[in-house]
ModelCIF file with pLDDT and N, C-alpha, C, O atoms, coordinates in Angstrom:
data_MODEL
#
_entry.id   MODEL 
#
_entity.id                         1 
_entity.type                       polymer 
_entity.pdbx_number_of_molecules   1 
#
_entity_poly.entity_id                      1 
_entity_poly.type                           'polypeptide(L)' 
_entity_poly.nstd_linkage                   no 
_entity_poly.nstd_monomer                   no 
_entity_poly.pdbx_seq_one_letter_code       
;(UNK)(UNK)(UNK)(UNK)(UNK)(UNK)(UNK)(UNK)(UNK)(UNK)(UNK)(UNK)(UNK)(UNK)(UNK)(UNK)
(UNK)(UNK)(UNK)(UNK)(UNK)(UNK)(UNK)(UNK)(UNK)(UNK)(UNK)(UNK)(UNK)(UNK)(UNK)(UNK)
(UNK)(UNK)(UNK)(UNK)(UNK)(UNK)(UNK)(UNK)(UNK)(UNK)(UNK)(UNK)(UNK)(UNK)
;
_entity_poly.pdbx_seq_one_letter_code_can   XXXXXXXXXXXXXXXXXXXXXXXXXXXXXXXXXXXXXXXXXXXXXX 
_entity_poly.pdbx_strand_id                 A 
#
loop_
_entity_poly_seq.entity_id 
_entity_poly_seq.num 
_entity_poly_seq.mon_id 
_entity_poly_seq.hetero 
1 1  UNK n 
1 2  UNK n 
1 3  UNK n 
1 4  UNK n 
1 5  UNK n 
1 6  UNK n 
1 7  UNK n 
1 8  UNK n 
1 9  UNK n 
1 10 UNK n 
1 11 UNK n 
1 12 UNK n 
1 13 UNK n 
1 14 UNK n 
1 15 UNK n 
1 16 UNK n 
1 17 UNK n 
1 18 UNK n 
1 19 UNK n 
1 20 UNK n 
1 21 UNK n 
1 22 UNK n 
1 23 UNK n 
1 24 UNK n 
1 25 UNK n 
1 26 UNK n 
1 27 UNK n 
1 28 UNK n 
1 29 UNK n 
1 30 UNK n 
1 31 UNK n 
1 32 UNK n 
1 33 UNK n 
1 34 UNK n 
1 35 UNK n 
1 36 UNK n 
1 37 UNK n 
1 38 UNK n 
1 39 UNK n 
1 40 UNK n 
1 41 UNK n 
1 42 UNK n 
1 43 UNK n 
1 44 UNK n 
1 45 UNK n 
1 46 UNK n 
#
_struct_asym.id          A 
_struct_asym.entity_id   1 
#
loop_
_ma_qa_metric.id 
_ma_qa_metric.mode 
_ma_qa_metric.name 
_ma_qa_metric.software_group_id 
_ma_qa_metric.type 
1 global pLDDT . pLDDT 
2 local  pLDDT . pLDDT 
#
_ma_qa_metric_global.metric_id      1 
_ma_qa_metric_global.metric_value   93.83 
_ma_qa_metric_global.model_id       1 
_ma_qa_metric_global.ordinal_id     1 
#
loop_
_ma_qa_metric_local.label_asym_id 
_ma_qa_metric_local.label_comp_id 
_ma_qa_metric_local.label_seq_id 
_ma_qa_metric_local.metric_id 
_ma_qa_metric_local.metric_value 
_ma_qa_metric_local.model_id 
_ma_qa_metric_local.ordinal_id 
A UNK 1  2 93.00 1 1  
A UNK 2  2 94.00 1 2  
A UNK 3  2 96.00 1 3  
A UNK 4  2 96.00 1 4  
A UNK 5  2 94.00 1 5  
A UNK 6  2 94.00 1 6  
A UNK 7  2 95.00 1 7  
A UNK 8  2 96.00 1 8  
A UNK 9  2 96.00 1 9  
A UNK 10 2 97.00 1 10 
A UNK 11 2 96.00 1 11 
A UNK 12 2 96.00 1 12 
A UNK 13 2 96.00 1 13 
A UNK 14 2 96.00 1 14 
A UNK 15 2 95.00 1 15 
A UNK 16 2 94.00 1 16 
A UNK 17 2 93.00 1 17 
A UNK 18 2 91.00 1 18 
A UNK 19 2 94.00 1 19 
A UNK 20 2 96.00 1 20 
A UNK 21 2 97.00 1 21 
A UNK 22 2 95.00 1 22 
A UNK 23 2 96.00 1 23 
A UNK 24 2 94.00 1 24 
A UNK 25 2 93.00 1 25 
A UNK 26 2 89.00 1 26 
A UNK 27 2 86.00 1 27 
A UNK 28 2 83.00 1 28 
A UNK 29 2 83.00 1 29 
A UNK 30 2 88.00 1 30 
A UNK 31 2 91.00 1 31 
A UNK 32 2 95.00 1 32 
A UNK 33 2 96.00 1 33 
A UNK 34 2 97.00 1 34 
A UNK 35 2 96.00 1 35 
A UNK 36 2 97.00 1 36 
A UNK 37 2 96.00 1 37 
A UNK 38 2 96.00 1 38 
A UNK 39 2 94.00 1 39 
A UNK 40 2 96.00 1 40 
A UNK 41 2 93.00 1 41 
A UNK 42 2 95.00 1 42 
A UNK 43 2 94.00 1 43 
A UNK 44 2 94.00 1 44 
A UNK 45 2 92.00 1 45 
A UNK 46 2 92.00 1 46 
#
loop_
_atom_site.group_PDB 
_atom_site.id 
_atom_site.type_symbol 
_atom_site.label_atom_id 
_atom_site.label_alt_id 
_atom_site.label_comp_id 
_atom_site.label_asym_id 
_atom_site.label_entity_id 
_atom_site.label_seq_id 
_atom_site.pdbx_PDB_ins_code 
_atom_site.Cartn_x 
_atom_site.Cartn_y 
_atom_site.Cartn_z 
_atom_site.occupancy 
_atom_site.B_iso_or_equiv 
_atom_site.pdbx_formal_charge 
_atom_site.auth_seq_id 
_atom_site.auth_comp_id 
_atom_site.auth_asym_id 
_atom_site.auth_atom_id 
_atom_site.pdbx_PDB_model_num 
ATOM 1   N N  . UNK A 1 1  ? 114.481 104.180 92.660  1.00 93.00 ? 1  UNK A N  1 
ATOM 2   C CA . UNK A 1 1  ? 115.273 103.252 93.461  1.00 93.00 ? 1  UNK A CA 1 
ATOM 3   C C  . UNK A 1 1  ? 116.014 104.036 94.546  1.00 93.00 ? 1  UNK A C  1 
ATOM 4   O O  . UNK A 1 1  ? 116.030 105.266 94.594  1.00 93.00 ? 1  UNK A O  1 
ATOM 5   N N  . UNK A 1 2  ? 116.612 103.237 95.396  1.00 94.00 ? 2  UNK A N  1 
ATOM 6   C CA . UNK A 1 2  ? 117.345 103.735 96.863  1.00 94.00 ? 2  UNK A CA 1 
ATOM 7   C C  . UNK A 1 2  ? 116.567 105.295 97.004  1.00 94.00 ? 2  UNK A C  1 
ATOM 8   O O  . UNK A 1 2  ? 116.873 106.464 96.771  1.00 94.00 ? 2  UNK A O  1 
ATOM 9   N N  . UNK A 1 3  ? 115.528 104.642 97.466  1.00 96.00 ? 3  UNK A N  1 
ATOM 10  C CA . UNK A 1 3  ? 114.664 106.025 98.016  1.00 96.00 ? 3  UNK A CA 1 
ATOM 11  C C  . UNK A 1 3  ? 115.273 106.356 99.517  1.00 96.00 ? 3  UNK A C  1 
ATOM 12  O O  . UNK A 1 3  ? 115.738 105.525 100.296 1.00 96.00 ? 3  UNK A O  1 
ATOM 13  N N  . UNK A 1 4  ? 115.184 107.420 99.671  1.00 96.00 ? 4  UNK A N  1 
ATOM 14  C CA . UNK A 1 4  ? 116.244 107.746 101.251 1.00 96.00 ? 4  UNK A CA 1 
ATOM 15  C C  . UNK A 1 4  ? 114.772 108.321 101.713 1.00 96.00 ? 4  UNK A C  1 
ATOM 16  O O  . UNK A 1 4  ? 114.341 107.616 102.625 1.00 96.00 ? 4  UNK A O  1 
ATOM 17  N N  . UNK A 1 5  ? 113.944 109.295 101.391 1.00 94.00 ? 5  UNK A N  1 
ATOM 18  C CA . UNK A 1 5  ? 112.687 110.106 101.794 1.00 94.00 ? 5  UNK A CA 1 
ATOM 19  C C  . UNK A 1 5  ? 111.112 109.551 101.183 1.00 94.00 ? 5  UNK A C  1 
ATOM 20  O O  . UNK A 1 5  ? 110.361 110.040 100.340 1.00 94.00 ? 5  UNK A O  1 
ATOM 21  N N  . UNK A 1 6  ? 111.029 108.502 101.897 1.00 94.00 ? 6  UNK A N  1 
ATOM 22  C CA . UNK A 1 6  ? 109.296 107.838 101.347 1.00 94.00 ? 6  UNK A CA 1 
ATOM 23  C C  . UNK A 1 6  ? 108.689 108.893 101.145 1.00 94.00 ? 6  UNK A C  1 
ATOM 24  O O  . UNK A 1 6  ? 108.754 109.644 102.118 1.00 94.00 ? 6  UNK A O  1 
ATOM 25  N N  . UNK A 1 7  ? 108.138 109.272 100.326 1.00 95.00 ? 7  UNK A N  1 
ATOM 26  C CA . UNK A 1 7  ? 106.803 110.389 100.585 1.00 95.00 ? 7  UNK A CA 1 
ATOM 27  C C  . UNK A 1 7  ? 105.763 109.562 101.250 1.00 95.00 ? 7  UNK A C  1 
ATOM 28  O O  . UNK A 1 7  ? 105.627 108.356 101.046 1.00 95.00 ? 7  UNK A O  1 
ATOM 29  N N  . UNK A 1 8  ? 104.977 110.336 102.123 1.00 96.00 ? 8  UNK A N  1 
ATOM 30  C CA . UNK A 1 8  ? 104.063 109.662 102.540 1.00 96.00 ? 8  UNK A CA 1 
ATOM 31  C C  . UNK A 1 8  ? 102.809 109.010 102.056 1.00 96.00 ? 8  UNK A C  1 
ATOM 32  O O  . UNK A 1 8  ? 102.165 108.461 102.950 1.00 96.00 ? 8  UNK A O  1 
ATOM 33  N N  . UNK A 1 9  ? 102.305 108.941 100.840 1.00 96.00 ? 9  UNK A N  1 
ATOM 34  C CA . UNK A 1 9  ? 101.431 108.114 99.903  1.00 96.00 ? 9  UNK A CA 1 
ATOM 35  C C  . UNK A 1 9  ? 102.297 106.947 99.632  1.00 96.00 ? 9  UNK A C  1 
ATOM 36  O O  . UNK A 1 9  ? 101.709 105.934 99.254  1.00 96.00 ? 9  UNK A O  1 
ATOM 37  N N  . UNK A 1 10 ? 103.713 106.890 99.765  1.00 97.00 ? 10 UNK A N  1 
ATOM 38  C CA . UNK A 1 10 ? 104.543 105.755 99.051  1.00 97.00 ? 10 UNK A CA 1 
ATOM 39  C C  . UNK A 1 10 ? 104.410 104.864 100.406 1.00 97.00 ? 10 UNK A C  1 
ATOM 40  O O  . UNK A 1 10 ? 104.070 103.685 100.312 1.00 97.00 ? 10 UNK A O  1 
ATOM 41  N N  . UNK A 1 11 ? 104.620 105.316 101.366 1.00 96.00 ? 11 UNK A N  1 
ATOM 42  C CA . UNK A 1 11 ? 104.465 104.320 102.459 1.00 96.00 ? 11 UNK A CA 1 
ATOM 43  C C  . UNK A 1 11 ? 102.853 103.669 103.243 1.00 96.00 ? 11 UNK A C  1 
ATOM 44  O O  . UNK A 1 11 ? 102.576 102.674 103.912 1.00 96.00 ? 11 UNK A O  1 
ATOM 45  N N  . UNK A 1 12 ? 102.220 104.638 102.809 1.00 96.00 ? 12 UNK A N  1 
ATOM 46  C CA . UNK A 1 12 ? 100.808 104.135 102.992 1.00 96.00 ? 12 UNK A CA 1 
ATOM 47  C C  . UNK A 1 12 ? 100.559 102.959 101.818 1.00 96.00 ? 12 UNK A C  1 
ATOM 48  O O  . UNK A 1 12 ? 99.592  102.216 101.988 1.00 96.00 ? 12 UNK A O  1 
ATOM 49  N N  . UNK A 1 13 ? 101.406 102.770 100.627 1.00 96.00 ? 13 UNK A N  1 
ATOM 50  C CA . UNK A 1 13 ? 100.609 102.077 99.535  1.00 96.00 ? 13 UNK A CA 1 
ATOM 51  C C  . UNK A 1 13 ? 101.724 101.046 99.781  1.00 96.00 ? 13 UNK A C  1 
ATOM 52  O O  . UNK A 1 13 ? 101.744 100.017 99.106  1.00 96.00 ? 13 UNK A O  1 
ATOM 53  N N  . UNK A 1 14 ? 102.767 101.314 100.842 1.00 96.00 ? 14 UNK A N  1 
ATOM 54  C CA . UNK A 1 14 ? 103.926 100.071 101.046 1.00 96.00 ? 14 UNK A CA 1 
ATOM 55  C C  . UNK A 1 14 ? 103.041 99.024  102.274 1.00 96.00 ? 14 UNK A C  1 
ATOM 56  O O  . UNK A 1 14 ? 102.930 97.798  102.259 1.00 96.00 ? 14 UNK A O  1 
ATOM 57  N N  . UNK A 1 15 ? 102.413 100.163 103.436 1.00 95.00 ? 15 UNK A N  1 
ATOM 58  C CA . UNK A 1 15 ? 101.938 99.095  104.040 1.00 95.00 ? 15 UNK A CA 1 
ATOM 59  C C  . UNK A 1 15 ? 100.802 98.099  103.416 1.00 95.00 ? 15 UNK A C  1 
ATOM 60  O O  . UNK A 1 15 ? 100.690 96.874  103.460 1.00 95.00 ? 15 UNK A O  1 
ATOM 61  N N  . UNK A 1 16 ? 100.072 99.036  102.868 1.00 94.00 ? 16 UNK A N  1 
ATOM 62  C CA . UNK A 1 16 ? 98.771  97.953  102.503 1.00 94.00 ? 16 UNK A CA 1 
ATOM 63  C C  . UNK A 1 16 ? 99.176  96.843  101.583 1.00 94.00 ? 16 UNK A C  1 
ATOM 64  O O  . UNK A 1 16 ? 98.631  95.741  101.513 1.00 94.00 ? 16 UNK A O  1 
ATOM 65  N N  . UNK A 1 17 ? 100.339 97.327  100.791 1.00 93.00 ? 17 UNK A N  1 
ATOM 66  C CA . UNK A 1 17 ? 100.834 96.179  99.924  1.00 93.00 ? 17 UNK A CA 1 
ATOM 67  C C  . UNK A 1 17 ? 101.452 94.534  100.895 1.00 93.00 ? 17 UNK A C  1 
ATOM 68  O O  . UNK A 1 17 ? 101.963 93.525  100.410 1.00 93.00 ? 17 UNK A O  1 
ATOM 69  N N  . UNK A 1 18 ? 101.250 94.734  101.812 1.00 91.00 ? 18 UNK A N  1 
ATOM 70  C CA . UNK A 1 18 ? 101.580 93.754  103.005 1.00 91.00 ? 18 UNK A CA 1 
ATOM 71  C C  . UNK A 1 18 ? 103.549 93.316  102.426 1.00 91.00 ? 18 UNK A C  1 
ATOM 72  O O  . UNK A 1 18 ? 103.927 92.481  103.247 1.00 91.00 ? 18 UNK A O  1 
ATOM 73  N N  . UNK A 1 19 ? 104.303 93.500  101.768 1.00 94.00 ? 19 UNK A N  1 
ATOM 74  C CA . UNK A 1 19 ? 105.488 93.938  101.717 1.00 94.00 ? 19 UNK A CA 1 
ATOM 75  C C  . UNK A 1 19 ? 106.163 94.263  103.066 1.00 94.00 ? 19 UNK A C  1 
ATOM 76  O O  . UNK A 1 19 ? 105.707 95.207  103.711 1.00 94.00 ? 19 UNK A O  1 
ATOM 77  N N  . UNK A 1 20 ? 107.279 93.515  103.579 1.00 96.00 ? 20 UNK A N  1 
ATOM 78  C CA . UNK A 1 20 ? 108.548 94.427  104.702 1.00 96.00 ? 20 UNK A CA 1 
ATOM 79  C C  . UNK A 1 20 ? 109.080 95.470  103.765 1.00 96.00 ? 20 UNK A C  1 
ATOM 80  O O  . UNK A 1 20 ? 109.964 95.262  102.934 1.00 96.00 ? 20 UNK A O  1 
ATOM 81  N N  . UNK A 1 21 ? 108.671 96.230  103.900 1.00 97.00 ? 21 UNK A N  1 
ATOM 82  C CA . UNK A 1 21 ? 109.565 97.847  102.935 1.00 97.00 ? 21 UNK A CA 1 
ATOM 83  C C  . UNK A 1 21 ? 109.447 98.449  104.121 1.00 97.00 ? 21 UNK A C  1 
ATOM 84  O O  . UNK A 1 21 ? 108.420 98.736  104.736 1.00 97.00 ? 21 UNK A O  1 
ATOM 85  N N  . UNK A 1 22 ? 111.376 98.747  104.602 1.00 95.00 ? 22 UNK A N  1 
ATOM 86  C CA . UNK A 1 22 ? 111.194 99.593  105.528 1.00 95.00 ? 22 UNK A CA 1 
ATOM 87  C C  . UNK A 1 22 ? 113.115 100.686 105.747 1.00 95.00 ? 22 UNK A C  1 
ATOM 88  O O  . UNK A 1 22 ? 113.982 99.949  105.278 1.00 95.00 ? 22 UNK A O  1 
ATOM 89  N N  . UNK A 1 23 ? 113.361 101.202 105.948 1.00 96.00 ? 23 UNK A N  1 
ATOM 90  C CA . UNK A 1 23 ? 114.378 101.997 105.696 1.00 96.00 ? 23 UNK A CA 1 
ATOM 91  C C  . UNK A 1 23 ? 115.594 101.093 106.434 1.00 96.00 ? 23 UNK A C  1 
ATOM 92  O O  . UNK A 1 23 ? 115.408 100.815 107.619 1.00 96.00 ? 23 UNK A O  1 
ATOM 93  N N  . UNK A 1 24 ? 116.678 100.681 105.868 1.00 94.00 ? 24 UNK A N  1 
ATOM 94  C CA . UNK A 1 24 ? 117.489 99.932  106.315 1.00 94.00 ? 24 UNK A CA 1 
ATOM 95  C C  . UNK A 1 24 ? 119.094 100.315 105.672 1.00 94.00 ? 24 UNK A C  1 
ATOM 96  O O  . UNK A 1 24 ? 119.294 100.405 104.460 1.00 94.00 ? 24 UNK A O  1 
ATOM 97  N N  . UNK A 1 25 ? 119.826 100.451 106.383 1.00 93.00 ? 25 UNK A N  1 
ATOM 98  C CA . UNK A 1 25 ? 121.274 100.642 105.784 1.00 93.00 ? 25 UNK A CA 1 
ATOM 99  C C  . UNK A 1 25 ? 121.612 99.711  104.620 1.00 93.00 ? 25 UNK A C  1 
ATOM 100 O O  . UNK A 1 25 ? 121.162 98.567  104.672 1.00 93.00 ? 25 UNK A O  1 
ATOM 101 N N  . UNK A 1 26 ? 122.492 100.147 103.387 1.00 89.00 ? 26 UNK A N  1 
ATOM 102 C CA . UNK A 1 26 ? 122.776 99.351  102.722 1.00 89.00 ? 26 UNK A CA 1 
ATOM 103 C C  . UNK A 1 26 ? 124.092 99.588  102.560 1.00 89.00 ? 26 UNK A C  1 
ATOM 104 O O  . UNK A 1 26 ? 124.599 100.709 102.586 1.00 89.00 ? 26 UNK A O  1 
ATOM 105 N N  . UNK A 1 27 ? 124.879 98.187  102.331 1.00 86.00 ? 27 UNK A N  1 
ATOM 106 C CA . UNK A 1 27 ? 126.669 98.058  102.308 1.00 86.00 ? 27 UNK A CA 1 
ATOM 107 C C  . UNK A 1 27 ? 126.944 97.966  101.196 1.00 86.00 ? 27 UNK A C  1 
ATOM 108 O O  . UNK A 1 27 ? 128.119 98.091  100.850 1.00 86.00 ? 27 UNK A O  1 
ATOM 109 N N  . UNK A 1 28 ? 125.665 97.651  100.042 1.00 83.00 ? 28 UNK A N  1 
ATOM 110 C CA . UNK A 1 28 ? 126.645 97.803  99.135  1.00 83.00 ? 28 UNK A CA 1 
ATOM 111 C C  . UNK A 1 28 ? 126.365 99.070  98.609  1.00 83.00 ? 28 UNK A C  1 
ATOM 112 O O  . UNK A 1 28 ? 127.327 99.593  98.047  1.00 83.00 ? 28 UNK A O  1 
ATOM 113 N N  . UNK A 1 29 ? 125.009 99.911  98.634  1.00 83.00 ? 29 UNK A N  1 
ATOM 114 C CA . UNK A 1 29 ? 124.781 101.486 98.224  1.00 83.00 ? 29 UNK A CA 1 
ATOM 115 C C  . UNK A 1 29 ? 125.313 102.424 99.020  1.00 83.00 ? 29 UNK A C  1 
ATOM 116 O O  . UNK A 1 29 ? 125.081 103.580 98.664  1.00 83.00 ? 29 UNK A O  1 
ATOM 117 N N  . UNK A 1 30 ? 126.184 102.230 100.335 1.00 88.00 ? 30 UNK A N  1 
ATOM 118 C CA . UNK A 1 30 ? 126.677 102.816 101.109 1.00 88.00 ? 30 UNK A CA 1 
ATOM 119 C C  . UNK A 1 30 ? 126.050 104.186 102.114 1.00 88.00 ? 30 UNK A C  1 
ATOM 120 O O  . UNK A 1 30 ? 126.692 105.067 102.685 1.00 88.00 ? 30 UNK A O  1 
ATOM 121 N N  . UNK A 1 31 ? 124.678 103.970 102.061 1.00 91.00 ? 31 UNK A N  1 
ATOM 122 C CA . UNK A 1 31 ? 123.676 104.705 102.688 1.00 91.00 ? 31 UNK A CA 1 
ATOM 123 C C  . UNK A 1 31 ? 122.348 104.174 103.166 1.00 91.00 ? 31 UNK A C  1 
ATOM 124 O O  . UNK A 1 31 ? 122.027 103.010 102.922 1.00 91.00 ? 31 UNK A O  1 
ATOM 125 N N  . UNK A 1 32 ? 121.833 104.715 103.609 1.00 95.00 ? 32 UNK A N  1 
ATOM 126 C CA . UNK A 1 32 ? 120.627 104.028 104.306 1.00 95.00 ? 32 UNK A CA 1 
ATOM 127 C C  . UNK A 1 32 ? 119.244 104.450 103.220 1.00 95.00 ? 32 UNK A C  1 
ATOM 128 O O  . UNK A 1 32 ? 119.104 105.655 103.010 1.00 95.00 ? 32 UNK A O  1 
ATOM 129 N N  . UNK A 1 33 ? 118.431 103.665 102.671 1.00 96.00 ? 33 UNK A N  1 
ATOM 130 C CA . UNK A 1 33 ? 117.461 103.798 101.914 1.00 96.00 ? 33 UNK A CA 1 
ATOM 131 C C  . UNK A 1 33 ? 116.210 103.057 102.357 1.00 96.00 ? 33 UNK A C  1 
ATOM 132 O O  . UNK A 1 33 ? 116.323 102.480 103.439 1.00 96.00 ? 33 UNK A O  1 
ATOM 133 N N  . UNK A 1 34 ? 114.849 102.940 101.636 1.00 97.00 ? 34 UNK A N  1 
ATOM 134 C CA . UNK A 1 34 ? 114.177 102.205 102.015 1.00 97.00 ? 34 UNK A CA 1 
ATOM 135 C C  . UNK A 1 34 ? 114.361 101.012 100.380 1.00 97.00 ? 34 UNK A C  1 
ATOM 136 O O  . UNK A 1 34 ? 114.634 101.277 99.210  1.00 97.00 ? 34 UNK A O  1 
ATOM 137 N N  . UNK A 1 35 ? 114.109 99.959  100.962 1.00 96.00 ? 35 UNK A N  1 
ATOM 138 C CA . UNK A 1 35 ? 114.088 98.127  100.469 1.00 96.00 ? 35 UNK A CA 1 
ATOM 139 C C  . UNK A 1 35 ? 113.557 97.469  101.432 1.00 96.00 ? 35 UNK A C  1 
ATOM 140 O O  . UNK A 1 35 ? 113.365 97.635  102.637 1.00 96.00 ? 35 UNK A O  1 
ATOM 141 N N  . UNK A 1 36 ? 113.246 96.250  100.217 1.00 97.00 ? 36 UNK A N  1 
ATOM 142 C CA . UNK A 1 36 ? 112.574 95.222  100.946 1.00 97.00 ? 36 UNK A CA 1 
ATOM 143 C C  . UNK A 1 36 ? 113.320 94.213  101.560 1.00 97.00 ? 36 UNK A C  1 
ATOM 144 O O  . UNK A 1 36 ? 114.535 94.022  101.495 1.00 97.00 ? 36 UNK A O  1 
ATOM 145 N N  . UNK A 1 37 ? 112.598 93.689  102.067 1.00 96.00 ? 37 UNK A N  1 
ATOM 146 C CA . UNK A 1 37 ? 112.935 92.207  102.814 1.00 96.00 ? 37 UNK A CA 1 
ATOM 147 C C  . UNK A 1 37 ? 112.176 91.089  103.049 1.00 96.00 ? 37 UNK A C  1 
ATOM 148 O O  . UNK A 1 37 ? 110.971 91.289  103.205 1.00 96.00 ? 37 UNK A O  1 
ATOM 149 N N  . UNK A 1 38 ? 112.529 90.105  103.105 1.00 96.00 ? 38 UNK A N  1 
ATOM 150 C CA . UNK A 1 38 ? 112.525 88.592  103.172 1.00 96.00 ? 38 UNK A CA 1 
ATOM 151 C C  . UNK A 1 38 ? 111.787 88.674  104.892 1.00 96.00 ? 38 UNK A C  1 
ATOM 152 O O  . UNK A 1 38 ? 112.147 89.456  105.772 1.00 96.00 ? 38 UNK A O  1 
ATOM 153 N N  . UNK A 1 39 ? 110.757 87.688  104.993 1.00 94.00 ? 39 UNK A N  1 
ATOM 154 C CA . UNK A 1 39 ? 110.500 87.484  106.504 1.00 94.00 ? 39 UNK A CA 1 
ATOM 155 C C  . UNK A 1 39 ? 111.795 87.226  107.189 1.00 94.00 ? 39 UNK A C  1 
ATOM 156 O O  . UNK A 1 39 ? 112.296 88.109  107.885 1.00 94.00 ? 39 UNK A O  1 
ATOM 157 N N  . UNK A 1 40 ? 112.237 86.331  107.070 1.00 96.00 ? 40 UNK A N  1 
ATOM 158 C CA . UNK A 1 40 ? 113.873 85.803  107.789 1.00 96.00 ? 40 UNK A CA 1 
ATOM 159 C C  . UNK A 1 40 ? 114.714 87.115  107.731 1.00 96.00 ? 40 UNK A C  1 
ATOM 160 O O  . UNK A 1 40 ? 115.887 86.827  107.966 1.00 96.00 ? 40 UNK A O  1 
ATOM 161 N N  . UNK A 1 41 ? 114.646 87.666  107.637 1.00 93.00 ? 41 UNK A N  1 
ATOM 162 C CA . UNK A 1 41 ? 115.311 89.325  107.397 1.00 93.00 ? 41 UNK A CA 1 
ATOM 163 C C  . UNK A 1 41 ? 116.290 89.483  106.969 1.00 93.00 ? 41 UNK A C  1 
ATOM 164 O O  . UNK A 1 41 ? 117.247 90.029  107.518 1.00 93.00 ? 41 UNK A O  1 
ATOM 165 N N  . UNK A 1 42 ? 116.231 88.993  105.808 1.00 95.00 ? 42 UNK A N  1 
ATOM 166 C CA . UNK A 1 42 ? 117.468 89.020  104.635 1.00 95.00 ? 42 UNK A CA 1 
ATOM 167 C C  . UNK A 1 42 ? 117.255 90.319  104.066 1.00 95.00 ? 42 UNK A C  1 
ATOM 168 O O  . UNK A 1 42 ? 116.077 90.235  103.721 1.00 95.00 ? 42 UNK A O  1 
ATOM 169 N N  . UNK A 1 43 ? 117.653 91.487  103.743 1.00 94.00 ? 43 UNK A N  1 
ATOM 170 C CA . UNK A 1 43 ? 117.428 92.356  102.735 1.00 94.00 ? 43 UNK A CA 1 
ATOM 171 C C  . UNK A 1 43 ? 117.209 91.931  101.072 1.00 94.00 ? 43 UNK A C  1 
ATOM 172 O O  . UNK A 1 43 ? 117.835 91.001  100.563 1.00 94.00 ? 43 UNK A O  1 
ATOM 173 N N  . UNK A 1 44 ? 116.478 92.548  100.518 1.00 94.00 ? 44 UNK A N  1 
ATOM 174 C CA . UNK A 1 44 ? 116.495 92.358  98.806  1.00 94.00 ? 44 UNK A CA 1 
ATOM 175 C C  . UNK A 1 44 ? 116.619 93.682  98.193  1.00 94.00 ? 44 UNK A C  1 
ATOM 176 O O  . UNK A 1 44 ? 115.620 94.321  97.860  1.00 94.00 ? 44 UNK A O  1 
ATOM 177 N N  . UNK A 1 45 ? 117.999 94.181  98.009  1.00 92.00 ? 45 UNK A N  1 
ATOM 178 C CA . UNK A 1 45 ? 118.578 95.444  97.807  1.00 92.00 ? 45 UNK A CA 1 
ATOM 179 C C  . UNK A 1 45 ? 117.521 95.771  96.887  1.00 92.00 ? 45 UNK A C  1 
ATOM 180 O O  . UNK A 1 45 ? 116.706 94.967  96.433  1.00 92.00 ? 45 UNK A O  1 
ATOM 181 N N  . UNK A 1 46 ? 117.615 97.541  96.534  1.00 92.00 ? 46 UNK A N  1 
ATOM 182 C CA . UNK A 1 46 ? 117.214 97.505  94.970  1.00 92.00 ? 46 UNK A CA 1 
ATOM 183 C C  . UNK A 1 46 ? 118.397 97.005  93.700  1.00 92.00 ? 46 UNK A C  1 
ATOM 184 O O  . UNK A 1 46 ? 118.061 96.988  92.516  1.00 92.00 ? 46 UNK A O  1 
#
């Protein structure tokens, strides 16, 4: 969880998973990680 450094196999298997996983600040983990999101671009913390 609150991955800060995708390795790069993790993001190749994020795109094909057709998933928004993409590195976004978080307020309540107080750092920037990668999570998903909602089309409407809601975040869905980990």
């Amino acid at each position: 969880t609150n991955i800060r450094n995708a390795p790069h196999p993790f993001l190749i298997a994020a795109t094909r998973s057709g998933a928004n996983y993409e590195s976004r600040f978080s307020k309540t983990a107080g750092h920037e990680y990668f999570m998903n999101q909602c089309g409407c671009g809601a975040v869905l913390g980990d």
